[in-house]
PDB file of N, CA and C in Angstrom:
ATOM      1  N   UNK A   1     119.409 -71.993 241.549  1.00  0.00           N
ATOM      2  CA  UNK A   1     119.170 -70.690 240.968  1.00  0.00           C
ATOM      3  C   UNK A   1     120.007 -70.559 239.692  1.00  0.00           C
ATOM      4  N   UNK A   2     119.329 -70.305 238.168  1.00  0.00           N
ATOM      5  CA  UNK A   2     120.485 -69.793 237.534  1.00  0.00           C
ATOM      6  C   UNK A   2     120.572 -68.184 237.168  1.00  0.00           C
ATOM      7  N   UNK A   3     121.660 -68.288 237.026  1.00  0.00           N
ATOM      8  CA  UNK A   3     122.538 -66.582 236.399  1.00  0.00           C
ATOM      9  C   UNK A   3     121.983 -66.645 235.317  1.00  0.00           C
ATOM     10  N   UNK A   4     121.515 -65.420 234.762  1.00  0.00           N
ATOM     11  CA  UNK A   4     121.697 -64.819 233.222  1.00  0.00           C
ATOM     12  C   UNK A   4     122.816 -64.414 232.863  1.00  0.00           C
ATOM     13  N   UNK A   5     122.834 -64.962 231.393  1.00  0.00           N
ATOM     14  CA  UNK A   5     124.001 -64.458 230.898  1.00  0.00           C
ATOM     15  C   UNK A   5     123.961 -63.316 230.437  1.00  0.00           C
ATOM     16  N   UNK A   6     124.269 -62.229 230.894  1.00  0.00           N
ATOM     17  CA  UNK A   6     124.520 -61.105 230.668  1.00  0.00           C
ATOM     18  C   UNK A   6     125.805 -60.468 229.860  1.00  0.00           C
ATOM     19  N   UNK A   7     125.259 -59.959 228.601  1.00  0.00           N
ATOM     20  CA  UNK A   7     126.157 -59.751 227.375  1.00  0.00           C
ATOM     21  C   UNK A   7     127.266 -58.703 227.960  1.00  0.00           C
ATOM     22  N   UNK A   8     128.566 -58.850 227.024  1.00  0.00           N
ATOM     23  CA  UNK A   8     129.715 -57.889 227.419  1.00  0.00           C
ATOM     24  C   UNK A   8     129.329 -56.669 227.882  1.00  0.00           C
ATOM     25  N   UNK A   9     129.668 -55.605 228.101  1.00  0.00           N
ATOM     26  CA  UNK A   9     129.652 -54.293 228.449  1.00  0.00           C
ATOM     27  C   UNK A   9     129.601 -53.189 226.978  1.00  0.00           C
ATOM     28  N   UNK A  10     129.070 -52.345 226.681  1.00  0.00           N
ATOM     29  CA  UNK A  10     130.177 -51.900 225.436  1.00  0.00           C
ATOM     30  C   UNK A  10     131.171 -51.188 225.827  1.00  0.00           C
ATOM     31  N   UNK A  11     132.130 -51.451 225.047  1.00  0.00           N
ATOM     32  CA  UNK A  11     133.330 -50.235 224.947  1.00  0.00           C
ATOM     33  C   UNK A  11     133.095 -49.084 225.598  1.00  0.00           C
ATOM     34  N   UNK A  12     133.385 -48.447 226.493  1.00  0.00           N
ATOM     35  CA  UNK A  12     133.802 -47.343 226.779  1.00  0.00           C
ATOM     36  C   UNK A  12     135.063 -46.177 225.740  1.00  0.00           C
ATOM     37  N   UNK A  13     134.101 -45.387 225.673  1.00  0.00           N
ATOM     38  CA  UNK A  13     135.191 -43.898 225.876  1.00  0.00           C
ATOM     39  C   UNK A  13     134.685 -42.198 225.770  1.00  0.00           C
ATOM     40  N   UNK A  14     135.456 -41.752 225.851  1.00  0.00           N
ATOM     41  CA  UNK A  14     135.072 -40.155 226.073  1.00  0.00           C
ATOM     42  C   UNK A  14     135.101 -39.600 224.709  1.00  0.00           C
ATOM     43  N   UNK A  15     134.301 -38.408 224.401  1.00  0.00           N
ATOM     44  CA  UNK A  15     134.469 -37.370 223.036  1.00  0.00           C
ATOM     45  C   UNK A  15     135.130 -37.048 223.369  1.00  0.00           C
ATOM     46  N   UNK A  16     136.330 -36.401 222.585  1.00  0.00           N
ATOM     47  CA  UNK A  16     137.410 -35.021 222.950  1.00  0.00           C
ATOM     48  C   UNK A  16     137.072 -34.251 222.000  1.00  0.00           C
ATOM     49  N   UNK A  17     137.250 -32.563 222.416  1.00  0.00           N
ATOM     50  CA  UNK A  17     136.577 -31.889 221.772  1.00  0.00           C
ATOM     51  C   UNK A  17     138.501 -31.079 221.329  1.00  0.00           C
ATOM     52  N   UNK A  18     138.060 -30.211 220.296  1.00  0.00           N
ATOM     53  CA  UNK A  18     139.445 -30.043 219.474  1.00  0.00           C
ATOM     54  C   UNK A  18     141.007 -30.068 220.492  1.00  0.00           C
ATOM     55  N   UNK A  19     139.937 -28.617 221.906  1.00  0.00           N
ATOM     56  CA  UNK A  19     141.442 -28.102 222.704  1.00  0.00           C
ATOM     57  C   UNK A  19     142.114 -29.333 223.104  1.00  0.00           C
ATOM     58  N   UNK A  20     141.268 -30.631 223.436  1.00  0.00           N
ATOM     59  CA  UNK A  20     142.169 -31.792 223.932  1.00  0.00           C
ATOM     60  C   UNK A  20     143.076 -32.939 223.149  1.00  0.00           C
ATOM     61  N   UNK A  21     142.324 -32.662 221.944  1.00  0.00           N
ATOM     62  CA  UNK A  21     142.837 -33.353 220.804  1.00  0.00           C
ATOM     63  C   UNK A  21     144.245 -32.504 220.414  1.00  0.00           C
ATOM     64  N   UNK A  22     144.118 -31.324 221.030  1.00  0.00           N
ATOM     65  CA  UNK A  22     145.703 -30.665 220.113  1.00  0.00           C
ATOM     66  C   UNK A  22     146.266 -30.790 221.001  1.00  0.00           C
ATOM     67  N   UNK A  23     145.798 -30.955 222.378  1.00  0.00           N
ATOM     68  CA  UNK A  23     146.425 -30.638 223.843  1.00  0.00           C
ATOM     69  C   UNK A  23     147.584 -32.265 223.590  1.00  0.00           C
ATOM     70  N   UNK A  24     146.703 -33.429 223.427  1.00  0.00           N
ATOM     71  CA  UNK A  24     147.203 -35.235 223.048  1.00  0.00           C
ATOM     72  C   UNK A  24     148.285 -35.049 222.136  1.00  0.00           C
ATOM     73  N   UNK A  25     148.017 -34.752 220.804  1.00  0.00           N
ATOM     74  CA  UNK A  25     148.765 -34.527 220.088  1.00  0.00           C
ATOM     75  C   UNK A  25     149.794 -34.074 219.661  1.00  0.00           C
ATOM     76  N   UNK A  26     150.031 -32.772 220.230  1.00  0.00           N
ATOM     77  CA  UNK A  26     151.059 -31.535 219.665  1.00  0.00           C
ATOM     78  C   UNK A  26     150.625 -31.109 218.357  1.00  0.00           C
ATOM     79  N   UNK A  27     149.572 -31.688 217.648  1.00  0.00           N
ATOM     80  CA  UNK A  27     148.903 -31.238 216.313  1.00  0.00           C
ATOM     81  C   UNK A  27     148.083 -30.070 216.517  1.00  0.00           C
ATOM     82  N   UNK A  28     148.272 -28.828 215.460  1.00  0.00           N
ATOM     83  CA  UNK A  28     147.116 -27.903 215.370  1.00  0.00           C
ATOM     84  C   UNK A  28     146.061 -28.043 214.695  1.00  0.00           C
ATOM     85  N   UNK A  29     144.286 -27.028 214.618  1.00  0.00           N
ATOM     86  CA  UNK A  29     143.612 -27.716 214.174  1.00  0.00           C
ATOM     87  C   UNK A  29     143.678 -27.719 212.970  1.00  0.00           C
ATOM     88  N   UNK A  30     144.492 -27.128 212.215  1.00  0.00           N
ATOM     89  CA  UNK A  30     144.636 -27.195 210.775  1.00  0.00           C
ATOM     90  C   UNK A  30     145.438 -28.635 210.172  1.00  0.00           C
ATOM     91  N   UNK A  31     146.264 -29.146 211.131  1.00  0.00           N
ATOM     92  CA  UNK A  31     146.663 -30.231 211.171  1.00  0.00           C
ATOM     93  C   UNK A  31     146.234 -31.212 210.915  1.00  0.00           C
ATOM     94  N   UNK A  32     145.073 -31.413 212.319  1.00  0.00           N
ATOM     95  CA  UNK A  32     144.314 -32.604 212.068  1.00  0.00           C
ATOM     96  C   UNK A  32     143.042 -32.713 211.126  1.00  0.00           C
ATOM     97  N   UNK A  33     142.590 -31.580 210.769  1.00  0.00           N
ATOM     98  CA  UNK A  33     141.940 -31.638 210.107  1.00  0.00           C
ATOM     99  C   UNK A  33     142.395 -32.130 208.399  1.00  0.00           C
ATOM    100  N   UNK A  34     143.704 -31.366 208.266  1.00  0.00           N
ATOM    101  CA  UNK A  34     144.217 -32.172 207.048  1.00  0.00           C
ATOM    102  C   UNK A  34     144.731 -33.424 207.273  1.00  0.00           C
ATOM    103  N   UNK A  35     145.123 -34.177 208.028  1.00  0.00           N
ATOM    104  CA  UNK A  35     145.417 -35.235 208.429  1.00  0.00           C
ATOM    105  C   UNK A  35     143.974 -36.609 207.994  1.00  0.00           C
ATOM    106  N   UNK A  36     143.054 -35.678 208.969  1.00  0.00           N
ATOM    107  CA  UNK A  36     141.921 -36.185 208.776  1.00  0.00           C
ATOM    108  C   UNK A  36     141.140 -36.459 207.766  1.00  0.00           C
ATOM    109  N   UNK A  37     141.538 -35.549 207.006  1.00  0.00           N
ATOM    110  CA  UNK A  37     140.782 -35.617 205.396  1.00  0.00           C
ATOM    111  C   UNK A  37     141.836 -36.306 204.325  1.00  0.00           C
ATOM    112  N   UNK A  38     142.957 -36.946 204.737  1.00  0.00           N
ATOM    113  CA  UNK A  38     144.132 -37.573 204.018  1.00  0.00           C
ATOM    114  C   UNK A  38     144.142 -38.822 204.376  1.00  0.00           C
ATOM    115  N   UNK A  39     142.769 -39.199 205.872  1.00  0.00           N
ATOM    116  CA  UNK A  39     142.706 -40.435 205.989  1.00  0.00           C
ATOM    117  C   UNK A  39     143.934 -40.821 207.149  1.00  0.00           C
ATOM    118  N   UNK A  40     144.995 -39.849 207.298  1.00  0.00           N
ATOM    119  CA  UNK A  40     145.502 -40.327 208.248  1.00  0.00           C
ATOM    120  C   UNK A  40     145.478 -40.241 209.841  1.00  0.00           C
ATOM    121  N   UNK A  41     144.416 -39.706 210.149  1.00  0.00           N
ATOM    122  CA  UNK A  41     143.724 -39.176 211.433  1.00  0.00           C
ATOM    123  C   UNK A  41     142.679 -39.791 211.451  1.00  0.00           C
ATOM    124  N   UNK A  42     142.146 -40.372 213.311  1.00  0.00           N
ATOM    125  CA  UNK A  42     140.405 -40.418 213.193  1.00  0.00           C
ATOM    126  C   UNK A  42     139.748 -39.416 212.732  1.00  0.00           C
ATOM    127  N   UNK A  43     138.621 -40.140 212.232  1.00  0.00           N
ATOM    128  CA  UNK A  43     137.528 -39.608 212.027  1.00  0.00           C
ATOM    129  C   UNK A  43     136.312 -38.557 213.001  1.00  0.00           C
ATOM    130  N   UNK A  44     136.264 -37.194 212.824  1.00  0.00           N
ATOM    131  CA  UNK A  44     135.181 -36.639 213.846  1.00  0.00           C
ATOM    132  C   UNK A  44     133.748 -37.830 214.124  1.00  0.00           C
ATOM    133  N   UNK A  45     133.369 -37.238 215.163  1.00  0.00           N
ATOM    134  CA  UNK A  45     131.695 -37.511 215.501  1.00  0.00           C
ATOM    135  C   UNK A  45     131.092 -35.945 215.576  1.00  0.00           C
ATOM    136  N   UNK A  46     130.083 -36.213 214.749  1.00  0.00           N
ATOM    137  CA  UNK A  46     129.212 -34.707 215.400  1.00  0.00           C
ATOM    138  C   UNK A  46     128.268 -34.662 215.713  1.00  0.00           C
ATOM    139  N   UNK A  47     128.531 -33.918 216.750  1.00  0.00           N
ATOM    140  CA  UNK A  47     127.771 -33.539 218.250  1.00  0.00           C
ATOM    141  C   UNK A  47     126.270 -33.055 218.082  1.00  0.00           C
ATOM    142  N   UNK A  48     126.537 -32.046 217.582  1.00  0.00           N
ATOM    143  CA  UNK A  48     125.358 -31.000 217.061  1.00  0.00           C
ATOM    144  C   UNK A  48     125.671 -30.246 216.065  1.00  0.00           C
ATOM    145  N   UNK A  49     124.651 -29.536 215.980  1.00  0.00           N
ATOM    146  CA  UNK A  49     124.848 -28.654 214.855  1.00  0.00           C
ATOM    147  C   UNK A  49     126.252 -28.553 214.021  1.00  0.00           C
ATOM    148  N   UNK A  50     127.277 -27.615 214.805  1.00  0.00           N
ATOM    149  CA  UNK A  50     128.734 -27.573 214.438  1.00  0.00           C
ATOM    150  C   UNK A  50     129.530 -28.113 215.485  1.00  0.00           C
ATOM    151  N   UNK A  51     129.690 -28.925 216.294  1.00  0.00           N
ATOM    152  CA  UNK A  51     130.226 -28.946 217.312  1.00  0.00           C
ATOM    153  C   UNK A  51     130.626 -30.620 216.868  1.00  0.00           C
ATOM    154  N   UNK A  52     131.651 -30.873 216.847  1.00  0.00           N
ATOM    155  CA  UNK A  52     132.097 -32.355 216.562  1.00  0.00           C
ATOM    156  C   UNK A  52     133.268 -32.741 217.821  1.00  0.00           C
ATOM    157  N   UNK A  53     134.028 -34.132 217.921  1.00  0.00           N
ATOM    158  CA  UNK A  53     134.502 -34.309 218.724  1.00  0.00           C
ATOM    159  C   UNK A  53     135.089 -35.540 218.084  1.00  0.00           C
ATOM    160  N   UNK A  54     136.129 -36.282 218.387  1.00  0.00           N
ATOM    161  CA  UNK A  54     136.696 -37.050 218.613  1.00  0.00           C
ATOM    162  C   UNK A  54     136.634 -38.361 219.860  1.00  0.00           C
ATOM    163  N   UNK A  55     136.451 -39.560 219.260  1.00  0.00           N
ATOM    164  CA  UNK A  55     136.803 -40.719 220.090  1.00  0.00           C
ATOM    165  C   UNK A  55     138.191 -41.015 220.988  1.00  0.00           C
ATOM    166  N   UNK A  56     138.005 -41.129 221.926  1.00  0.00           N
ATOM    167  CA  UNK A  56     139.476 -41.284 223.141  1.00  0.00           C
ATOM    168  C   UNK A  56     139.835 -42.519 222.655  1.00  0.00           C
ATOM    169  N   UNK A  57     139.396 -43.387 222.715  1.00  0.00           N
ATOM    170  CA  UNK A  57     140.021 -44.479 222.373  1.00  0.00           C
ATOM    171  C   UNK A  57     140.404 -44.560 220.964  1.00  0.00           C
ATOM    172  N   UNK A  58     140.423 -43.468 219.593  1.00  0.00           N
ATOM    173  CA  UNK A  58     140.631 -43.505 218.376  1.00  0.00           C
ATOM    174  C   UNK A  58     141.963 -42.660 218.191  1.00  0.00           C
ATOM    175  N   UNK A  59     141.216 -41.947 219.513  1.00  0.00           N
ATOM    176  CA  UNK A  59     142.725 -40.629 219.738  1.00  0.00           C
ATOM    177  C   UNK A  59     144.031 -41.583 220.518  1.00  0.00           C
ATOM    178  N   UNK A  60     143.806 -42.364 221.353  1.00  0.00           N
ATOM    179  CA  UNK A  60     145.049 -42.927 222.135  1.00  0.00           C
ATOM    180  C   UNK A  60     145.710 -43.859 221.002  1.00  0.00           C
ATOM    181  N   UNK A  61     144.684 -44.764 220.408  1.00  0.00           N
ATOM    182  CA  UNK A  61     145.466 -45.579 219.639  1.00  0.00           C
ATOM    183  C   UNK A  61     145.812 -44.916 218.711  1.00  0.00           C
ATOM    184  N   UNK A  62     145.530 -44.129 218.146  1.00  0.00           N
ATOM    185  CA  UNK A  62     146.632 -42.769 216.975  1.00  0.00           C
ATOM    186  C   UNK A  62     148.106 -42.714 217.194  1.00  0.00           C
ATOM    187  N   UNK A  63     147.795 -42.002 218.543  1.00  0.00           N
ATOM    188  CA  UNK A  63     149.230 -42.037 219.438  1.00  0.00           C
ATOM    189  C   UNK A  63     150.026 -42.787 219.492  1.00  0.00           C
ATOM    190  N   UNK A  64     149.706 -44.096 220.072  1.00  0.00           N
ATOM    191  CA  UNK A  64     150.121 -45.404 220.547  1.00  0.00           C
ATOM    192  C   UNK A  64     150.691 -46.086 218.622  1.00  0.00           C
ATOM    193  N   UNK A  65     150.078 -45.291 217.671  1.00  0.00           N
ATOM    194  CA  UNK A  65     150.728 -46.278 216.380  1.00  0.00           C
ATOM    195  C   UNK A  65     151.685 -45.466 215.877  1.00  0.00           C
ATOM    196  N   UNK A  66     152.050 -43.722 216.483  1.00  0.00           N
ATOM    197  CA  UNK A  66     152.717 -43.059 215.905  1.00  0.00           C
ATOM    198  C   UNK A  66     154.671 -43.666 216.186  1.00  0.00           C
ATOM    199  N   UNK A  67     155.482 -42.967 215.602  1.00  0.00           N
ATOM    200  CA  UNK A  67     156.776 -43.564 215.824  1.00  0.00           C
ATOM    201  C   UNK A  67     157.473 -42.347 217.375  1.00  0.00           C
ATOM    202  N   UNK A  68     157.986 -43.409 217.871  1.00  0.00           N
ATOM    203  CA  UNK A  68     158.673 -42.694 219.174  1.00  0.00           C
ATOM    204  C   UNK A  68     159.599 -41.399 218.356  1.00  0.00           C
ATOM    205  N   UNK A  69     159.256 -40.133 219.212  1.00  0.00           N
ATOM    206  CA  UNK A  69     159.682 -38.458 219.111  1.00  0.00           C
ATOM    207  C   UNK A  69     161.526 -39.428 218.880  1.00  0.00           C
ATOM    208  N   UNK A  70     161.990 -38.447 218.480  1.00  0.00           N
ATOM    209  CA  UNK A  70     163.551 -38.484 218.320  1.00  0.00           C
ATOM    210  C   UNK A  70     164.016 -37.295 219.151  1.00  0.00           C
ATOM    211  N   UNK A  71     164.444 -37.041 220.146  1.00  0.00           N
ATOM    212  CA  UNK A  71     164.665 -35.473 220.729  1.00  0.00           C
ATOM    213  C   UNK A  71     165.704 -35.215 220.007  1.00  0.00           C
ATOM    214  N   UNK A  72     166.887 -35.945 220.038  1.00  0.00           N
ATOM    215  CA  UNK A  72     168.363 -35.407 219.664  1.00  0.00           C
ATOM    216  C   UNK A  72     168.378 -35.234 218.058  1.00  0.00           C
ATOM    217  N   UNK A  73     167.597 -35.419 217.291  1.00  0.00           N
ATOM    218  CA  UNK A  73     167.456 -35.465 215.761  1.00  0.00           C
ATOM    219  C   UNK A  73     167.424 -33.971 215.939  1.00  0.00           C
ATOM    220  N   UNK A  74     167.844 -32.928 214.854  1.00  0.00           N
ATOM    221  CA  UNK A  74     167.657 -31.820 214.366  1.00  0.00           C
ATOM    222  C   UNK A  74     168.493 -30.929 215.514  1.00  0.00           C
ATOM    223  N   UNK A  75     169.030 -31.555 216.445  1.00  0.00           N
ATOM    224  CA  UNK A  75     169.831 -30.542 217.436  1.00  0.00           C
ATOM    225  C   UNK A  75     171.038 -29.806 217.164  1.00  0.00           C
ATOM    226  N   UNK A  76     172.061 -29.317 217.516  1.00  0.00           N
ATOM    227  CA  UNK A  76     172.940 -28.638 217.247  1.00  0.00           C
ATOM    228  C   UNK A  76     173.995 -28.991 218.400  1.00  0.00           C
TER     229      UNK A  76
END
């Protein structure tokens, strides 16, 4: 009997829609949106009409390239 070769899977991931993207972040939407338009943020997908969203896997690796928080910086 042979197997087909059956091609990779694609990529998986979820839209995030703004509240979760600020929820990931600590960014507001004025934030990412300037961020976004400076090129230093993913890029939206849109949904419909006005309704756009964000890639999970565009949003984690954002995260994952940002520099580790400093807590004790700016303390007193």
């Amino acid at each position: 009997m042979k197997t087909k070769n059956l091609p990779d899977a694609a990529p998986w991931y979820e839209i995030y829609r703004i509240p979760r993207v600020k929820g990931l972040t600590g960014l507001s939407r004025s934030s990412i949106y300037r961020l976004e338009a400076l090129g230093l943020f993913p890029g939206r997908v849109k949904l419909s009409g006005s309704a756009v969203g964000w890639r999970s896997d565009e949003i984690h690796a954002w995260i994952a390239s940002r520099p580790p928080a400093n807590p004790g910086k700016g303390a007193k």
